[in-house]
Protein backbone atom coordinates (compact mmCIF):
# COMPACT_ATOMS: atom_id res chain seq x y z
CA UNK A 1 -23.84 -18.48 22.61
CA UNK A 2 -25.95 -19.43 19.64
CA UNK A 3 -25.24 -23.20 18.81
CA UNK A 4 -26.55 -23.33 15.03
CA UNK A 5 -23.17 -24.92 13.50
CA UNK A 6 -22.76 -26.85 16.62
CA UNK A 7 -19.18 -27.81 17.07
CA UNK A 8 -18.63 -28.18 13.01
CA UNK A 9 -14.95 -27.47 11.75
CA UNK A 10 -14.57 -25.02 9.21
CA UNK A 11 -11.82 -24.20 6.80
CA UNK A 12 -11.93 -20.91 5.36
CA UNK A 13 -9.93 -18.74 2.82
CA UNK A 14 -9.35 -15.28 2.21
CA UNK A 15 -10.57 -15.11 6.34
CA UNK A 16 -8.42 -11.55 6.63
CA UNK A 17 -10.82 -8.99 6.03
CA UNK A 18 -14.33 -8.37 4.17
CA UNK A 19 -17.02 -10.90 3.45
CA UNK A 20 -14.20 -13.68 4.94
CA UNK A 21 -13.90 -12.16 8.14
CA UNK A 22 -17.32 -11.39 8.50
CA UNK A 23 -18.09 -15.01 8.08
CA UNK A 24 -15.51 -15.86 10.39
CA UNK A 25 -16.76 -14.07 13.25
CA UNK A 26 -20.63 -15.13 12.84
CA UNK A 27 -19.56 -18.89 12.33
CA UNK A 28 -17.25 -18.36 15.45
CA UNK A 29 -20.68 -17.00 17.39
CA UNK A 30 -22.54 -20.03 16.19
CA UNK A 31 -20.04 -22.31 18.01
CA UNK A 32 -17.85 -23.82 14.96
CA UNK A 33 -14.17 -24.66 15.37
CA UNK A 34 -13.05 -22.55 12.58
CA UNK A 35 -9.47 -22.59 11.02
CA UNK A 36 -8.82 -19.24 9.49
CA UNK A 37 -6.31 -18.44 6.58
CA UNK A 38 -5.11 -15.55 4.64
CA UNK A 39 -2.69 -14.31 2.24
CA UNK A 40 -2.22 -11.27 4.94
CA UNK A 41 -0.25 -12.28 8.03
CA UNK A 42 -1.31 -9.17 9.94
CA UNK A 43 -5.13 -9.23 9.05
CA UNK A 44 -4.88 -12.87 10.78
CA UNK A 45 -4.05 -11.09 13.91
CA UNK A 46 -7.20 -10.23 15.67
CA UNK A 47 -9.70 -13.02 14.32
CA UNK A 48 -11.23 -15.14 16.64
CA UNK A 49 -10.94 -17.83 15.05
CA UNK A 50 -9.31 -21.59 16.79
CA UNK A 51 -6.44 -21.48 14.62
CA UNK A 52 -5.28 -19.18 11.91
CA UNK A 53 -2.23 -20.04 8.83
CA UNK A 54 -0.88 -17.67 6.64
CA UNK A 55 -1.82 -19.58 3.49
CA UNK A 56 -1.42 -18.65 -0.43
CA UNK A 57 -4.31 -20.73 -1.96
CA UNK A 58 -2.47 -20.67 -5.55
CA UNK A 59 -0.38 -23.13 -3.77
CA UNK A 60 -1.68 -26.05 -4.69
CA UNK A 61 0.03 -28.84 -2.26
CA UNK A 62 0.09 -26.13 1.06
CA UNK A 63 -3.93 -25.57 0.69
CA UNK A 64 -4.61 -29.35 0.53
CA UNK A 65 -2.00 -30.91 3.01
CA UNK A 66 -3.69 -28.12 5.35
CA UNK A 67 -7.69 -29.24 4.47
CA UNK A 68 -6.36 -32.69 4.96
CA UNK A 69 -4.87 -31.84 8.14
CA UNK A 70 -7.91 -30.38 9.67
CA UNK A 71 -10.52 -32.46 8.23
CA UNK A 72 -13.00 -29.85 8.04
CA UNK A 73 -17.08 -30.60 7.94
CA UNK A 74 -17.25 -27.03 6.25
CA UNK A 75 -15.63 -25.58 3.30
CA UNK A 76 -15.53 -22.17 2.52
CA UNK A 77 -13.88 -20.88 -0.65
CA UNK A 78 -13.63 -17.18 -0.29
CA UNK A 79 -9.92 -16.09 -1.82
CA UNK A 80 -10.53 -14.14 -5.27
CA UNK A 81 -9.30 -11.03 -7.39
CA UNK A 82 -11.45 -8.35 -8.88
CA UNK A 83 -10.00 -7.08 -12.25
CA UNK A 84 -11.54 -4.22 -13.78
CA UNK A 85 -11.54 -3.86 -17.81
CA UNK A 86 -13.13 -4.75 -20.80
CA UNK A 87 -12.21 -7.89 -23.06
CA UNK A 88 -9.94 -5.21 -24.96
CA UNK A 89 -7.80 -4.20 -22.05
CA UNK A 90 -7.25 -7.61 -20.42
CA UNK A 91 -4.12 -9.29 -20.57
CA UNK A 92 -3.21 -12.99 -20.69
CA UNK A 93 -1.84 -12.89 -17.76
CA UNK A 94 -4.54 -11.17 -16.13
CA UNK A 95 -6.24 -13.68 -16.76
CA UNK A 96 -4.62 -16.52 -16.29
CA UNK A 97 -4.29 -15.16 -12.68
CA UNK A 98 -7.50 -14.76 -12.12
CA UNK A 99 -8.64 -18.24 -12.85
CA UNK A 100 -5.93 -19.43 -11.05
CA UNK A 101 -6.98 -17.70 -7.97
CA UNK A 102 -10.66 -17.36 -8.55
CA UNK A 103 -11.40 -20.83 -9.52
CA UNK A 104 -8.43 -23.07 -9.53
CA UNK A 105 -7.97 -22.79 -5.74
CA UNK A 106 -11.88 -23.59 -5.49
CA UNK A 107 -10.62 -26.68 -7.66
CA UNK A 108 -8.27 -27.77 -5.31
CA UNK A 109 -9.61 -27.56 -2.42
CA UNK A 110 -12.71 -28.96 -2.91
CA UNK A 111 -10.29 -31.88 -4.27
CA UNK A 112 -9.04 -32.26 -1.08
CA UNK A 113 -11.90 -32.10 1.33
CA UNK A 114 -14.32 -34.09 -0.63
CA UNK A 115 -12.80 -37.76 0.30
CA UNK A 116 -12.86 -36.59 3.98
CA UNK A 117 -16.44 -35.51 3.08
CA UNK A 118 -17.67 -39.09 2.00
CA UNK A 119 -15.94 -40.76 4.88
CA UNK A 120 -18.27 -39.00 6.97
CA UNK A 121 -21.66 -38.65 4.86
CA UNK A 122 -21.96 -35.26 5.35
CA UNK A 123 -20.22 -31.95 4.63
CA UNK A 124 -21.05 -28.09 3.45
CA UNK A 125 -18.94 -26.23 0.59
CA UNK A 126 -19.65 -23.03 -0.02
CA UNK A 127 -18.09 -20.66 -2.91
CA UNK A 128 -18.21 -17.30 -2.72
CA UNK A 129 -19.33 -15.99 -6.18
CA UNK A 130 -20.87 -12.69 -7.53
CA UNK A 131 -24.29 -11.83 -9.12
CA UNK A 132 -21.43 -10.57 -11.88
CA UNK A 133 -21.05 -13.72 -13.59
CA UNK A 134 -23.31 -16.01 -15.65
CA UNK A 135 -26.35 -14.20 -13.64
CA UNK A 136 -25.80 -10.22 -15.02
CA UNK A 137 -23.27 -8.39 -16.95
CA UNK A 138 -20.82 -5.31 -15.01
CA UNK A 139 -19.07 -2.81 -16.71
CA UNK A 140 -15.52 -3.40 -16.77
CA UNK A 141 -15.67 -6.67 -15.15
CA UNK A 142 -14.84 -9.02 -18.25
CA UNK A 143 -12.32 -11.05 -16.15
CA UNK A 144 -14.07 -10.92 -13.04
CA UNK A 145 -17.81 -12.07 -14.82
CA UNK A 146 -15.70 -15.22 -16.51
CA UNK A 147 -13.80 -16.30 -13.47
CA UNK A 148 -17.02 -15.57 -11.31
CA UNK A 149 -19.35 -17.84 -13.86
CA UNK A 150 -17.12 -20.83 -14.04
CA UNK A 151 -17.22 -21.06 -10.02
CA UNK A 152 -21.24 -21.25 -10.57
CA UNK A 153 -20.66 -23.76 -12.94
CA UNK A 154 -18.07 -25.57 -10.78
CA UNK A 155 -20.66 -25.64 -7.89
CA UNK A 156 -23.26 -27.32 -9.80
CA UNK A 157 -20.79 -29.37 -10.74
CA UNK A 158 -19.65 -30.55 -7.38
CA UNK A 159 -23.34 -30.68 -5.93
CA UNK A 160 -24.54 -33.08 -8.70
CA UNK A 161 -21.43 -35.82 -8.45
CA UNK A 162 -21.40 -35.64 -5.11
CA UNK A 163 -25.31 -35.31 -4.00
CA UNK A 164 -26.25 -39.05 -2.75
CA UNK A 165 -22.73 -38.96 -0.43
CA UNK A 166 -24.11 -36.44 2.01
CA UNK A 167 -22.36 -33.30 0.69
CA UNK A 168 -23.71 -29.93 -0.73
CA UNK A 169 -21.82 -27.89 -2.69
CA UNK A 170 -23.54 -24.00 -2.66
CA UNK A 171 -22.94 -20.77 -4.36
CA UNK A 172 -23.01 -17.51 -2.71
CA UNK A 173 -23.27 -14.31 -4.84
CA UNK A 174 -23.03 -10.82 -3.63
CA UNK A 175 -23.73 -8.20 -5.37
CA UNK A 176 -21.85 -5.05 -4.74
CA UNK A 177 -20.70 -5.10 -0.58
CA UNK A 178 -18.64 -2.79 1.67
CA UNK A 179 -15.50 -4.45 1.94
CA UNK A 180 -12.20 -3.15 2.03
CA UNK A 181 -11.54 -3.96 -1.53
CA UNK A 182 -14.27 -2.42 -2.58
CA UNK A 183 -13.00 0.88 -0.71
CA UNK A 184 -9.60 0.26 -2.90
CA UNK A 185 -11.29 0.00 -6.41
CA UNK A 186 -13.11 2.99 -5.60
CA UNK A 187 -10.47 4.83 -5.26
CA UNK A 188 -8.35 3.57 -7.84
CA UNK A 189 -10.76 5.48 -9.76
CA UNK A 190 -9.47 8.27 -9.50
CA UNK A 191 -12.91 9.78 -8.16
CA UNK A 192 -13.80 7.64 -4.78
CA UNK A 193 -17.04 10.08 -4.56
CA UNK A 194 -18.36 9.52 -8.02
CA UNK A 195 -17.56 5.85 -7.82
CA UNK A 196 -19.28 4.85 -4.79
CA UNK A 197 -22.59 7.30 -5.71
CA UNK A 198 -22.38 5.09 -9.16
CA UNK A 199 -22.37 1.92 -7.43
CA UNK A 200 -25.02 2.73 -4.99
CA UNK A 201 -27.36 3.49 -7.79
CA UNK A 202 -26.85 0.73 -9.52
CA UNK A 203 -28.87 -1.19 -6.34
CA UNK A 204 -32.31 -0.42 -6.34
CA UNK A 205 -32.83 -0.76 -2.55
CA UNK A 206 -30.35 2.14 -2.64
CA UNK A 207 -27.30 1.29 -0.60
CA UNK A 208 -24.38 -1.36 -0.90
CA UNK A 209 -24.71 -4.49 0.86
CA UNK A 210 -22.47 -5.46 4.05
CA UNK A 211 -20.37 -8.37 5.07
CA UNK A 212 -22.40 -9.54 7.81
CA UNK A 213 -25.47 -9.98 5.70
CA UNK A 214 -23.47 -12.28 3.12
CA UNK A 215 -21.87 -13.88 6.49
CA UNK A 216 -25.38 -14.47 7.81
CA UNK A 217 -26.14 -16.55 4.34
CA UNK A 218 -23.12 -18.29 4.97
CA UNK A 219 -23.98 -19.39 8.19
CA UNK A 220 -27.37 -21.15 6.86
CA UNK A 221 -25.44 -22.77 3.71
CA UNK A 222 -22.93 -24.35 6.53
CA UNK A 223 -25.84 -25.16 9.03
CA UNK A 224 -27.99 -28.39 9.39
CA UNK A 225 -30.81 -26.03 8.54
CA UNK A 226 -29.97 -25.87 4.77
CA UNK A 227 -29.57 -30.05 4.66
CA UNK A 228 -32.27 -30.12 1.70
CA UNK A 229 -30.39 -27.39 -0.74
CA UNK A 230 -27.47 -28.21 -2.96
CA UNK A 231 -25.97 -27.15 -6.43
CA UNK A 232 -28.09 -23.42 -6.33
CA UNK A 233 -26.08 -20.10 -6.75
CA UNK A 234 -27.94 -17.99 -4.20
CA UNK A 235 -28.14 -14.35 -4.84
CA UNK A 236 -27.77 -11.79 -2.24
CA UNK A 237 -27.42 -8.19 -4.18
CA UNK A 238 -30.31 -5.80 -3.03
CA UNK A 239 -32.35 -6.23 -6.20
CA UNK A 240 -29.45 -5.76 -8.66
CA UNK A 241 -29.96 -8.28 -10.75
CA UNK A 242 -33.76 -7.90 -10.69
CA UNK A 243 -33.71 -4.72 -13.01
């Protein structure tokens, strides 16, 4: 068994299916005690993780009495909603959703695990953003790009305040990346086949990205071997955002 989170404790969200799982699994292989949550009761099923909770991260006082509870060395905030429209089709509540979900949980539960962070001089958060944000544009993202961009801005945040304690506070963003949910907006389309030949030419190295490789990223961000980067929204999109 590789060792390179070495016994750490990590808390992470959205842990059901996708880039969560993925990261669950490779932070399971590198030997952290990892407490996995989810909206989905039956995607909770079959993770390895040490402990699993059904676990609505909206709710504010449930997601912090249970990062309290475990005391995790590792954060990672992974819940979020894609919305597809423009500025003219979005609703307030829409909205207000999404920020809720897509940020304010971030909020909160960075809230709670930072005073268990100082206590111990040392701790990794890591959000999981999108190259859609304050980095590029998307077509019918409006909602998504805002909600993604304030998490970037929310990490740099966090990283500054907190950099002389012993705790970074990273960014992860994907661009597009086989997931389940993307398999869902694709076909809520209407056309799954045009969709998914749109998206794949929209990444110059030709093909979508997978879970694992975002996982992978994760993995470094949580490890000892990142101890000298904080505050920096890392990109991970196959070129995308180079064009």
């Amino acid at each position: 068994m590789s060792m390179r989170l070495n016994g750490k404790k990590a808390f992470i969200t959205a842990s059901g299916q996708g880039i969560g799982k993925a990261i669950c699994e490779k932070f399971v292989a590198e030997n952290s005690e990892v407490y996995a949550t989810d909206i989905n009761e039956e995607l909770l099923k079959n993770l390895p993780a040490d402990r699993t909770s059904v676990l609505d991260v909206t709710h504010k006082k449930l997601l912090q009495a249970e990062i309290k509870k475990f005391n995790p060395d590792i954060l990672v905030n992974c819940a979020g909603i894609v919305h597809a429209g423009s500025i003219l089709d979005s609703s307030d509540d829409q909205f207000d959703f999404a920020v809720s979900l897509n940020v304010k949980s971030m909020f909160h539960a960075i809230q709670a695990v930072v005073p268990l962070m100082i206590e111990k001089k040392s701790g990794s958060i890591i959000n999981i953003g999108s190259v859609v944000s304050s980095i590029i544009g998307a077509p019918n993202r409006f909602i998504y790009g805002v909600s993604k961009a304030a998490i970037i801005g929310l990490t740099k945040s966090v990283a500054l305040e907190f950099v002389s304690k012993g705790i970074r506070c990273n960014c992860i963003c994907p661009g597009t990346v086989d997931t389940p949910s993307l398999h869902q907006r694709l076909e809520d389309t209407g056309d799954y086949e045009k969709a998914m030949k749109d998206f794949v030419a929209r990444q110059p190295m030709g093909r979508i990205g997978k879970s694992g490789e975002i996982a992978s990223l994760a993995v470094y961000l949580a490890s000892d071997e990142s101890n000298f980067t904080t505050g920096q929204a890392h990109i991970i999109d196959g070129g995308w955002s180079i064009g």
